[in-house]
Protein backbone atom coordinates (compact mmCIF):
# COMPACT_ATOMS: atom_id res chain seq x y z
CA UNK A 1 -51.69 -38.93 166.82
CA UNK A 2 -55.33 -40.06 165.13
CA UNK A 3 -58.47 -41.06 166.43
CA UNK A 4 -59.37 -37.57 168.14
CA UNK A 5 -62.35 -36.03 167.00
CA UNK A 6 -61.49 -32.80 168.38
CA UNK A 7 -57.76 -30.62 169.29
CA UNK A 8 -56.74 -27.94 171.68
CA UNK A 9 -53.83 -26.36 171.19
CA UNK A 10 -52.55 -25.16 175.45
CA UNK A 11 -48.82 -24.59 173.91
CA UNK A 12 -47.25 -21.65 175.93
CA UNK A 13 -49.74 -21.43 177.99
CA UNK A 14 -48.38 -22.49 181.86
CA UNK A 15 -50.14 -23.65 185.22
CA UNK A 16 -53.07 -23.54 186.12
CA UNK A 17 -54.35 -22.92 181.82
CA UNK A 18 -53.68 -26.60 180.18
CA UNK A 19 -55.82 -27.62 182.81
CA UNK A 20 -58.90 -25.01 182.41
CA UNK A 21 -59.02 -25.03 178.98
CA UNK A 22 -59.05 -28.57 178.62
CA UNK A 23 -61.89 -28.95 181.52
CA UNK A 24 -63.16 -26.18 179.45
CA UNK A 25 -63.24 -28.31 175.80
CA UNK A 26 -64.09 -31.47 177.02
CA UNK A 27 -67.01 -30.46 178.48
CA UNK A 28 -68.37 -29.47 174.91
CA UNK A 29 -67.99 -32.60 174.03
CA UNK A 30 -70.15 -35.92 173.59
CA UNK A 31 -69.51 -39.33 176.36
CA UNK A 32 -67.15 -41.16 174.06
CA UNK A 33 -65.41 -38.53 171.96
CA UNK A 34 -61.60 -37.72 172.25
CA UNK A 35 -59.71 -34.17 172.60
CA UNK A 36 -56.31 -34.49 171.47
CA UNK A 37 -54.63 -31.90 174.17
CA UNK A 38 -51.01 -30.01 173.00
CA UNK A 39 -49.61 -28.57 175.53
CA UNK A 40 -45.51 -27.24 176.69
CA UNK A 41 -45.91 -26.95 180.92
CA UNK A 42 -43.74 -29.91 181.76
CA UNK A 43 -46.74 -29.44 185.07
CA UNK A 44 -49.60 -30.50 181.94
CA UNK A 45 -48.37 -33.97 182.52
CA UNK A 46 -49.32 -34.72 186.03
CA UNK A 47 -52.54 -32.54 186.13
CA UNK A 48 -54.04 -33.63 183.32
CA UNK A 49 -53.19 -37.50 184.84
CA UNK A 50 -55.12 -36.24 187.79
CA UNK A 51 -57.40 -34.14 186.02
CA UNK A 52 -58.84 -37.66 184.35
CA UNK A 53 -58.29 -39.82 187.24
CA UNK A 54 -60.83 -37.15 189.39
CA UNK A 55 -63.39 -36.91 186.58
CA UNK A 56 -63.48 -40.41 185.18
CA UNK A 57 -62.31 -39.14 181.77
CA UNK A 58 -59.94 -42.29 180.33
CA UNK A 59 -56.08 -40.58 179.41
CA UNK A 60 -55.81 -43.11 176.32
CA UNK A 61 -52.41 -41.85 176.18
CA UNK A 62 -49.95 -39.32 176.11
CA UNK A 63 -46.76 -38.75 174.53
CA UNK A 64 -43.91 -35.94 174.41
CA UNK A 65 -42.96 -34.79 170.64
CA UNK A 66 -41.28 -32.18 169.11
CA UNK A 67 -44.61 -29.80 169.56
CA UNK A 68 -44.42 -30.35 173.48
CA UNK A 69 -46.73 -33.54 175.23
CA UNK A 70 -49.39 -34.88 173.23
CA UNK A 71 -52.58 -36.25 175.05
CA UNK A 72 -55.92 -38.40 173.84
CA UNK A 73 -58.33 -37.93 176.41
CA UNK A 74 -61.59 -39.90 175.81
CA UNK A 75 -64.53 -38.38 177.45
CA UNK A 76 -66.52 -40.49 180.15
């Protein structure tokens, strides 16, 4: 994926992690910038969905590849 300006790498880590880490990294960030979010926990897809839909962060998309699901979160 392109257009992130910054990555986390949550692969192997499971339930509740994806989530805390990425709360975690975004929260470095500046309003506007993206976080490119790798993650294997099946469970990443939904929280981080609600995870952005609770904090007004846009989910500019998400995908599943070979490295496990791919997001682009934009920070609000």
């Amino acid at each position: 994926m392109t257009g992130a300006t910054h990555t986390l790498d949550a692969r192997g880590l499971n339930c509740p992690l994806p989530i805390l880490r990425t709360k975690k990294a975004i929260a470095a960030l500046a309003s506007g910038e993206i976080l490119e979010v790798t993650a294997t926990d099946p469970g990443s897809v939904k929280d981080l969905d609600a995870f952005c839909s609770q904090t007004g962060h846009e989910m500019v998309s998400h995908e599943e590849t070979a490295d496990g699901f791919v997001f682009l979160i934009r920070k609000a």
